[in-house]
Protein backbone atom coordinates (compact mmCIF):
# COMPACT_ATOMS: atom_id res chain seq x y z
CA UNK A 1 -48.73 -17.39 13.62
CA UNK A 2 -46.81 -20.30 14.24
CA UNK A 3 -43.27 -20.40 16.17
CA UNK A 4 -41.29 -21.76 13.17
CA UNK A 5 -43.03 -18.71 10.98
CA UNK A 6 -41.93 -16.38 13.98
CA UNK A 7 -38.49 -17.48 14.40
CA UNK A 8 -37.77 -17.52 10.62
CA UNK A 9 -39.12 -13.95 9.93
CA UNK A 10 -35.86 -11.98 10.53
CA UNK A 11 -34.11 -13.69 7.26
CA UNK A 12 -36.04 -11.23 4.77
CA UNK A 13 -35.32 -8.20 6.82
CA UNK A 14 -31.24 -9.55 6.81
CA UNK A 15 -31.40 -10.13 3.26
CA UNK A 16 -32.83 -7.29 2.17
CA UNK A 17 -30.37 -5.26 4.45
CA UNK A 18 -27.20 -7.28 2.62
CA UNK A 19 -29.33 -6.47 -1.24
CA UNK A 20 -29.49 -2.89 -0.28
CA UNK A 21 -25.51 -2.80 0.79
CA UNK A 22 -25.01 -4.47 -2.71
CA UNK A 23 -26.77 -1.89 -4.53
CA UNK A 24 -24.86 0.92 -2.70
CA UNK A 25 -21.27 -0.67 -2.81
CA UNK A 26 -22.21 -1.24 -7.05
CA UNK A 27 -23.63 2.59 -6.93
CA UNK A 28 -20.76 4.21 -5.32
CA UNK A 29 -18.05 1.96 -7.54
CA UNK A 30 -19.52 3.49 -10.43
CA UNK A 31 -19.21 6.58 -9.22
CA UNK A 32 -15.87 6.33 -8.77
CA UNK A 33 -15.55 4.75 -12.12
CA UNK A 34 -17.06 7.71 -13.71
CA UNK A 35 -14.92 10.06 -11.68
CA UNK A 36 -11.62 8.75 -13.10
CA UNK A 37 -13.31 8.89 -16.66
CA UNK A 38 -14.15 12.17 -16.72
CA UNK A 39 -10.65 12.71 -15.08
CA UNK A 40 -8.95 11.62 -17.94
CA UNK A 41 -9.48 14.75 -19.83
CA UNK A 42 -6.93 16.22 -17.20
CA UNK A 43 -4.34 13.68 -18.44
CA UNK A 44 -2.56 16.13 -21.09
CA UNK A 45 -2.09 19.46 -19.30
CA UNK A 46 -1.76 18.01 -15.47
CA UNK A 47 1.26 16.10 -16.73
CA UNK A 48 4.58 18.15 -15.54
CA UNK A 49 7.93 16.67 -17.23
CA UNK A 50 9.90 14.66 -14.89
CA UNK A 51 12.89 15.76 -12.88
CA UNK A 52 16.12 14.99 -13.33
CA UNK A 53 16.63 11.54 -11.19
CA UNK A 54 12.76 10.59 -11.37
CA UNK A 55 12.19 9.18 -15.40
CA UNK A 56 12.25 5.76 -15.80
CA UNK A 57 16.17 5.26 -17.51
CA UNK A 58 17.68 7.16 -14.42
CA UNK A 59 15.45 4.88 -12.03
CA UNK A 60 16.96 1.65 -14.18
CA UNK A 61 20.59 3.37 -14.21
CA UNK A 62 20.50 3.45 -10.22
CA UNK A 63 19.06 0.05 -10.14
CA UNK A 64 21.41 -1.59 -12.53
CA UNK A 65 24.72 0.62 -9.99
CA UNK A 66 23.70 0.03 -7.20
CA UNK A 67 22.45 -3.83 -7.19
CA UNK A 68 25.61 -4.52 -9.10
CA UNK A 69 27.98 -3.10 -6.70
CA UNK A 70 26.18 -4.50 -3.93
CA UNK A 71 26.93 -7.97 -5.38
CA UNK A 72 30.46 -7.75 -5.93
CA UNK A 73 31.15 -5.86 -2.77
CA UNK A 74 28.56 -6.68 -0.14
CA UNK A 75 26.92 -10.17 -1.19
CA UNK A 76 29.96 -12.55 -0.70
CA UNK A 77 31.31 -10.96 2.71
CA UNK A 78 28.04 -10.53 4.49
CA UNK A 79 26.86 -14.38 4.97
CA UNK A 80 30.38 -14.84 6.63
CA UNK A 81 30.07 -11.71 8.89
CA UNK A 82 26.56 -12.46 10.11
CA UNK A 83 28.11 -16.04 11.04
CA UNK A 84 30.07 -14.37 13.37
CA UNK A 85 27.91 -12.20 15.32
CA UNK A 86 25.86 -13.66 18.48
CA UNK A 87 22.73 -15.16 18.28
CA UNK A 88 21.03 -12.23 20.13
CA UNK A 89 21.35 -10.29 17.26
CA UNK A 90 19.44 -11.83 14.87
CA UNK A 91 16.77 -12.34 16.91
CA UNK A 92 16.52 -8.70 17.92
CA UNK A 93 15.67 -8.30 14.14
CA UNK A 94 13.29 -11.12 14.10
CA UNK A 95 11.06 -9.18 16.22
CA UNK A 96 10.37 -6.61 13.72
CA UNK A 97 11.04 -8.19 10.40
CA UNK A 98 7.43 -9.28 9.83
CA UNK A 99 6.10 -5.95 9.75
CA UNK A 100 7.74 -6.29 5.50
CA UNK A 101 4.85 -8.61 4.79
CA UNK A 102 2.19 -7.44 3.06
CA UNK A 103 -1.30 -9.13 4.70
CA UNK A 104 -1.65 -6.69 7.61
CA UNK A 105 -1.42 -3.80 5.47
CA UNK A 106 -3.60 -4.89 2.81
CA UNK A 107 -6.48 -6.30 4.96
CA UNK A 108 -6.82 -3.14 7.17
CA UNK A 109 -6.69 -0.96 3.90
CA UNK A 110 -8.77 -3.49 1.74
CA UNK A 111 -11.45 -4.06 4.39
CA UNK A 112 -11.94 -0.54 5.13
CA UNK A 113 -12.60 0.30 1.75
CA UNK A 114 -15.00 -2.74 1.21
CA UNK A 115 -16.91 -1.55 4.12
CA UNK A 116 -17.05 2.33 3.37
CA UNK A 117 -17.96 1.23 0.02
CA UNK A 118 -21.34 0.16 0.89
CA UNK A 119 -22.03 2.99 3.16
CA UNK A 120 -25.15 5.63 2.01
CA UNK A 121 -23.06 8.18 0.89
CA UNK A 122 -25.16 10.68 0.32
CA UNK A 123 -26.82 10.51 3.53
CA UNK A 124 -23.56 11.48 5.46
CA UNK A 125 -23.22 15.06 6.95
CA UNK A 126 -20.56 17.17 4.64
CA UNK A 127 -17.86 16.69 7.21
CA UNK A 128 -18.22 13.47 8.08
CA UNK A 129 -18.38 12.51 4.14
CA UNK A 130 -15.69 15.01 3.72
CA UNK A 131 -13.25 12.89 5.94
CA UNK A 132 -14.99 9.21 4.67
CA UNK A 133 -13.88 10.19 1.36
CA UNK A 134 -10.10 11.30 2.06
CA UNK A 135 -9.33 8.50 4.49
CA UNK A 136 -10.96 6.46 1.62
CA UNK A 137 -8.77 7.59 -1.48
CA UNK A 138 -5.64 7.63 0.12
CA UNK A 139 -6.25 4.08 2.20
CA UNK A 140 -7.16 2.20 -1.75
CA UNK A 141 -3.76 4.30 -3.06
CA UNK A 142 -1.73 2.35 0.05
CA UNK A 143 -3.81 -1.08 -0.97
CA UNK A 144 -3.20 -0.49 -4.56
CA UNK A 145 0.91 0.37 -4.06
CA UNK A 146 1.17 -2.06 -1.64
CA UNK A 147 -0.50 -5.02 -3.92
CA UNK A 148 0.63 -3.55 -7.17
CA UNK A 149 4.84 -3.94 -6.17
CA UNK A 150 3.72 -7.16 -4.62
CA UNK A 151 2.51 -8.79 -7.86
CA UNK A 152 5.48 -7.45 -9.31
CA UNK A 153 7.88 -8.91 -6.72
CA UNK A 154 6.33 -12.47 -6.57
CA UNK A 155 6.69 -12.32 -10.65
CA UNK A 156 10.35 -11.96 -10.59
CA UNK A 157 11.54 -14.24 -7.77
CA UNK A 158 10.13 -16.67 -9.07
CA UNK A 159 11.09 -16.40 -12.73
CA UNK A 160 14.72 -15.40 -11.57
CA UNK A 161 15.21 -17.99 -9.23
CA UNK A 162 18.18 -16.51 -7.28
CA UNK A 163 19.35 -18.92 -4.59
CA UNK A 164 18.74 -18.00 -0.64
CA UNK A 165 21.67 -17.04 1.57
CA UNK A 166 20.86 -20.30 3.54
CA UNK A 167 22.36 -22.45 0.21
CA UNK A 168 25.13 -20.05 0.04
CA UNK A 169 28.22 -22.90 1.03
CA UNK A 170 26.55 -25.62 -1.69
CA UNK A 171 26.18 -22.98 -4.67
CA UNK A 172 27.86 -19.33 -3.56
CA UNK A 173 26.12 -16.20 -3.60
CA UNK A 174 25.46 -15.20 -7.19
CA UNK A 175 23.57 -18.55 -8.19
CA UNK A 176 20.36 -18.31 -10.50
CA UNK A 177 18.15 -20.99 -11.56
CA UNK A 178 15.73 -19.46 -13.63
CA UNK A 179 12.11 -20.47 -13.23
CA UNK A 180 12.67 -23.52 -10.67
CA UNK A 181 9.63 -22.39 -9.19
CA UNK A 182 11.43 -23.89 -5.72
CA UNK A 183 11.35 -21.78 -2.15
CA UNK A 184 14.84 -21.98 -1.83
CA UNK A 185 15.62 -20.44 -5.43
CA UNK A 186 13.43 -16.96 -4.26
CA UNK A 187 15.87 -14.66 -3.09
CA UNK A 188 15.72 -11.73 -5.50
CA UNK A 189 14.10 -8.90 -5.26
CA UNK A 190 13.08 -9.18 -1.39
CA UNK A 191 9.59 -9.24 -0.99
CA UNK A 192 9.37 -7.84 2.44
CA UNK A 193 11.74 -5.10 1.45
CA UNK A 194 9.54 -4.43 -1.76
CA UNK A 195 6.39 -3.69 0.83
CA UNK A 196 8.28 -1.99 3.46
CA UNK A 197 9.51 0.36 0.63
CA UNK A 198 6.28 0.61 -1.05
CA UNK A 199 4.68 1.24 2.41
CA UNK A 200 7.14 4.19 3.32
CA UNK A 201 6.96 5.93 -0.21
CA UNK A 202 2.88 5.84 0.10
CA UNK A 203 2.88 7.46 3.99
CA UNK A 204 6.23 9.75 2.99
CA UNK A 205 3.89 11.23 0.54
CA UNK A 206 0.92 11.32 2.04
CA UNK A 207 2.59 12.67 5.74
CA UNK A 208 5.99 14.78 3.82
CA UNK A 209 6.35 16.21 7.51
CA UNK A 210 7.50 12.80 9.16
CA UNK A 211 9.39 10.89 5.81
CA UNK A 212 12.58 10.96 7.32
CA UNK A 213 11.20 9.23 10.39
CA UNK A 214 9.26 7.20 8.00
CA UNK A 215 12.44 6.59 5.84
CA UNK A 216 14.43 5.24 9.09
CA UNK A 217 11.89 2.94 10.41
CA UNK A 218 11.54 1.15 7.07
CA UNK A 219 15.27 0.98 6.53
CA UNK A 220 15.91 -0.96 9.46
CA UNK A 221 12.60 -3.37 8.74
CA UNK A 222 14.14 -3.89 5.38
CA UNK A 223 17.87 -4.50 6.85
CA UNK A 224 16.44 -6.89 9.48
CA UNK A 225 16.24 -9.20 6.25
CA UNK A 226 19.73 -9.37 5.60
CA UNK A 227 20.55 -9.85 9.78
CA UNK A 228 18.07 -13.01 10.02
CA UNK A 229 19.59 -14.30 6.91
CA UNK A 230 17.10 -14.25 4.82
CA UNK A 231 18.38 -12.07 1.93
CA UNK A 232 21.68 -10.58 0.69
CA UNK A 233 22.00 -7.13 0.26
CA UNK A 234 21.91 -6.73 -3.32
CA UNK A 235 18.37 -8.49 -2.62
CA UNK A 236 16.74 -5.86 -0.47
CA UNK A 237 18.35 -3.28 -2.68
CA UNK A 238 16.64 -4.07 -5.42
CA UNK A 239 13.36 -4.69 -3.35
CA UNK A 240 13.67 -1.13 -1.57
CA UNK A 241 13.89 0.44 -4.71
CA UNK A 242 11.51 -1.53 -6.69
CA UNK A 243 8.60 -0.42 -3.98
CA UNK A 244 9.67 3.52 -3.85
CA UNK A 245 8.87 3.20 -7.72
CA UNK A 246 5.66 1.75 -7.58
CA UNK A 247 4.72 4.25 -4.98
CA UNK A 248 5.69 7.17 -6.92
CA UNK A 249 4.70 6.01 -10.20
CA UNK A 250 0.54 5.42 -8.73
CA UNK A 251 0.74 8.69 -6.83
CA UNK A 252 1.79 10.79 -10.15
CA UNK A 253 -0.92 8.92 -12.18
CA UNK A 254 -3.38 10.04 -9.22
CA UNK A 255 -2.09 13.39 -9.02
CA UNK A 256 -2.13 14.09 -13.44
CA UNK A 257 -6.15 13.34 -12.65
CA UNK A 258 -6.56 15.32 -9.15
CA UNK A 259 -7.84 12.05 -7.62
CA UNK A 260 -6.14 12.77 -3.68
CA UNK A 261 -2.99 14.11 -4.64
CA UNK A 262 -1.95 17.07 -6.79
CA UNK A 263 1.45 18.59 -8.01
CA UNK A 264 2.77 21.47 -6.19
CA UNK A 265 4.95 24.71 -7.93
CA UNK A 266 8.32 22.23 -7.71
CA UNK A 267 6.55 19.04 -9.91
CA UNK A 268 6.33 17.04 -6.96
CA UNK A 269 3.34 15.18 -5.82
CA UNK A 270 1.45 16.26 -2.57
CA UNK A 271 -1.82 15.16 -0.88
CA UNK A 272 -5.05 17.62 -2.31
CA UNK A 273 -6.26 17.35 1.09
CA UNK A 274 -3.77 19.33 3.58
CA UNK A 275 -2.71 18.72 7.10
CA UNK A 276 -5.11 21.89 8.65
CA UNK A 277 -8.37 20.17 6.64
CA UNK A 278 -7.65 16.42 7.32
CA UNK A 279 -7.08 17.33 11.04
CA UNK A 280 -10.67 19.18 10.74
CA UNK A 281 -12.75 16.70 8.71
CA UNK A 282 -11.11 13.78 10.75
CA UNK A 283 -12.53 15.61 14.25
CA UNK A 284 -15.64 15.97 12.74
CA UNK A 285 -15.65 12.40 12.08
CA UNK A 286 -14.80 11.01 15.53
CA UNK A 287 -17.16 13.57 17.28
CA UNK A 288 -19.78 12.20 15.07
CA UNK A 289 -18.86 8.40 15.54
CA UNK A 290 -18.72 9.28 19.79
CA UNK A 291 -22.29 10.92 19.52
CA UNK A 292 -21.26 14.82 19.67
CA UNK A 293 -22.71 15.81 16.34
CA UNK A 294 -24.67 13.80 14.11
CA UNK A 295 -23.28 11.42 11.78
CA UNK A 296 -26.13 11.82 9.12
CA UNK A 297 -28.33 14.50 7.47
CA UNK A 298 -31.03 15.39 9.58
CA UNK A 299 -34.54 13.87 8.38
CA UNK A 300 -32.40 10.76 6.52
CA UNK A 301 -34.94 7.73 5.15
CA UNK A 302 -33.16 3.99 5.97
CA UNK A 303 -29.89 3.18 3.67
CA UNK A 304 -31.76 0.38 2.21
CA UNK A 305 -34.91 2.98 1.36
CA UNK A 306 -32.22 4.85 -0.41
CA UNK A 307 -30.65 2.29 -2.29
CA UNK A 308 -33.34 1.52 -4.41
């Protein structure tokens, strides 16, 4: 055999290895397709009427107060006010005011599903598939909240067009030029505050024990966008409370199917995986991944023997 034959022989065996992760990522997406089908059926009777303060009209009602007073009383006086303070703080809030954007959260989520995706399922010990699977559900619910309020976010400040605090001496603060499709004219909702929000509501629910922790550290992300000047406060109103929608809105259409998250006696939505089991399946999982139990069925064939 010759050296070029030699050297070229591994491309098969890497090919066939990326064919076989095909075939599993397509298998295990249709299982998950099938799984909310059949889920359906659950639709009618796992659908609890909603609370006081939670349907749609009293979402819009607080919306429409709250953004409203927030422009008459807080827009005008705060671009003033933040003129006056020293430099120091706004670049305190600088530091942390990136953590609103969206691509860190949505390539850690997104990736890890992508990659657990084309994993052999079925070859996994029960614990290890146990904890896979929950880390799984609830990492696509963050992806899907996160992306789903950021579509919606993008849509509408760029077909309202509300001018930036930075153009607030040449046109004031309650200037709208509707579908300019110009940076400057992007103001409302704020995006950041829209992820931040949508963020919090997705780990409040998933971890109910820390959300007022949660609740604080978000607040302040989404207020360091009015202290760098980037948004007025009717802005990241709006944007806070756009997010906590989304997020409960996708975790009640999870829960009506049992897909992660359930309702509990009160109506509200709670993870179907508790704390005590998480904890459990999640130490199986790392003793597995640092050798101390296996990872796999015993007697397993190769993922790409499976996959076919």
């Amino acid at each position: 055999m010759s050296d070029d034959q030699t050297n070229a022989s591994p491309a098969p065996d890497n090919a066939g290895g990326l064919a076989a992760r095909w075939r599993l990522a397509r298998r295990n997406a249709v299982r998950i397709r099938e799984a909310i089908r059949v889920r359906e059926q659950r639709v009618a009777r796992e659908r609890p009427p909603l609370r006081p303060g939670h349907r749609p009209q009293d979402i819009l009602a607080v919306l429409l107060l709250t953004v409203g007073v927030a422009v008459i009383v807080l827009d005008i006086p705060t671009y003033p006010w933040l003129r006056s303070l020293p430099g120091e703080y706004r670049n305190a809030f600088a530091a942390i005011t990136d953590l609103g954007k969206g691509h860190w959260i949505l390539w850690t989520t997104g990736l890890y599903c992508l990659l657990t995706l084309a994993l052999d399922w079925d070859r996994l010990a029960f614990r290890a598939r146990m904890a896979l699977g929950a880390i799984w559900t609830y990492s696509a619910f963050v992806f899907t909240v996160v992306a789903t309020s950021g579509a919606i976010v993008l849509l509408l400040k760029w077909v309202l067009g509300r001018a930036r605090p930075k153009l607030y001496q040449e046109v004031g603060p309650v200037h709208f030029d509707f579908m300019s499709f110009k940076g400057a004219y992007t103001s409302f909702p704020s995006g950041h505050s829209t992820t931040i929000a949508a963020l919090a509501t997705a780990l409040a629910i998933l971890f109910p024990s820390y959300r007022w922790q949660i609740a604080v550290s978000a607040f302040w992300i989404a207020f360091s966008r009015i202290m760098v000047g980037a948004h007025y406060p009717s802005d990241v109103i709006a944007g806070t409370l756009l997010g906590m929608s989304v997020g409960v809105v996708i975790a009640r259409w999870l829960a009506q199917r049992r897909l992660g998250f359930v309702y509990d006696e009160s109506g509200s939505v709670r993870p179907l995986m508790g704390r005590v089991s998480f904890r459990a399946s999640a130490r199986a999982l790392w003793r597995a991944m640092t050798g101390a139990r296996p990872l796999t069925k015993r007697g397993d064939v190769p993922a790409r023997e499976t996959a076919r």
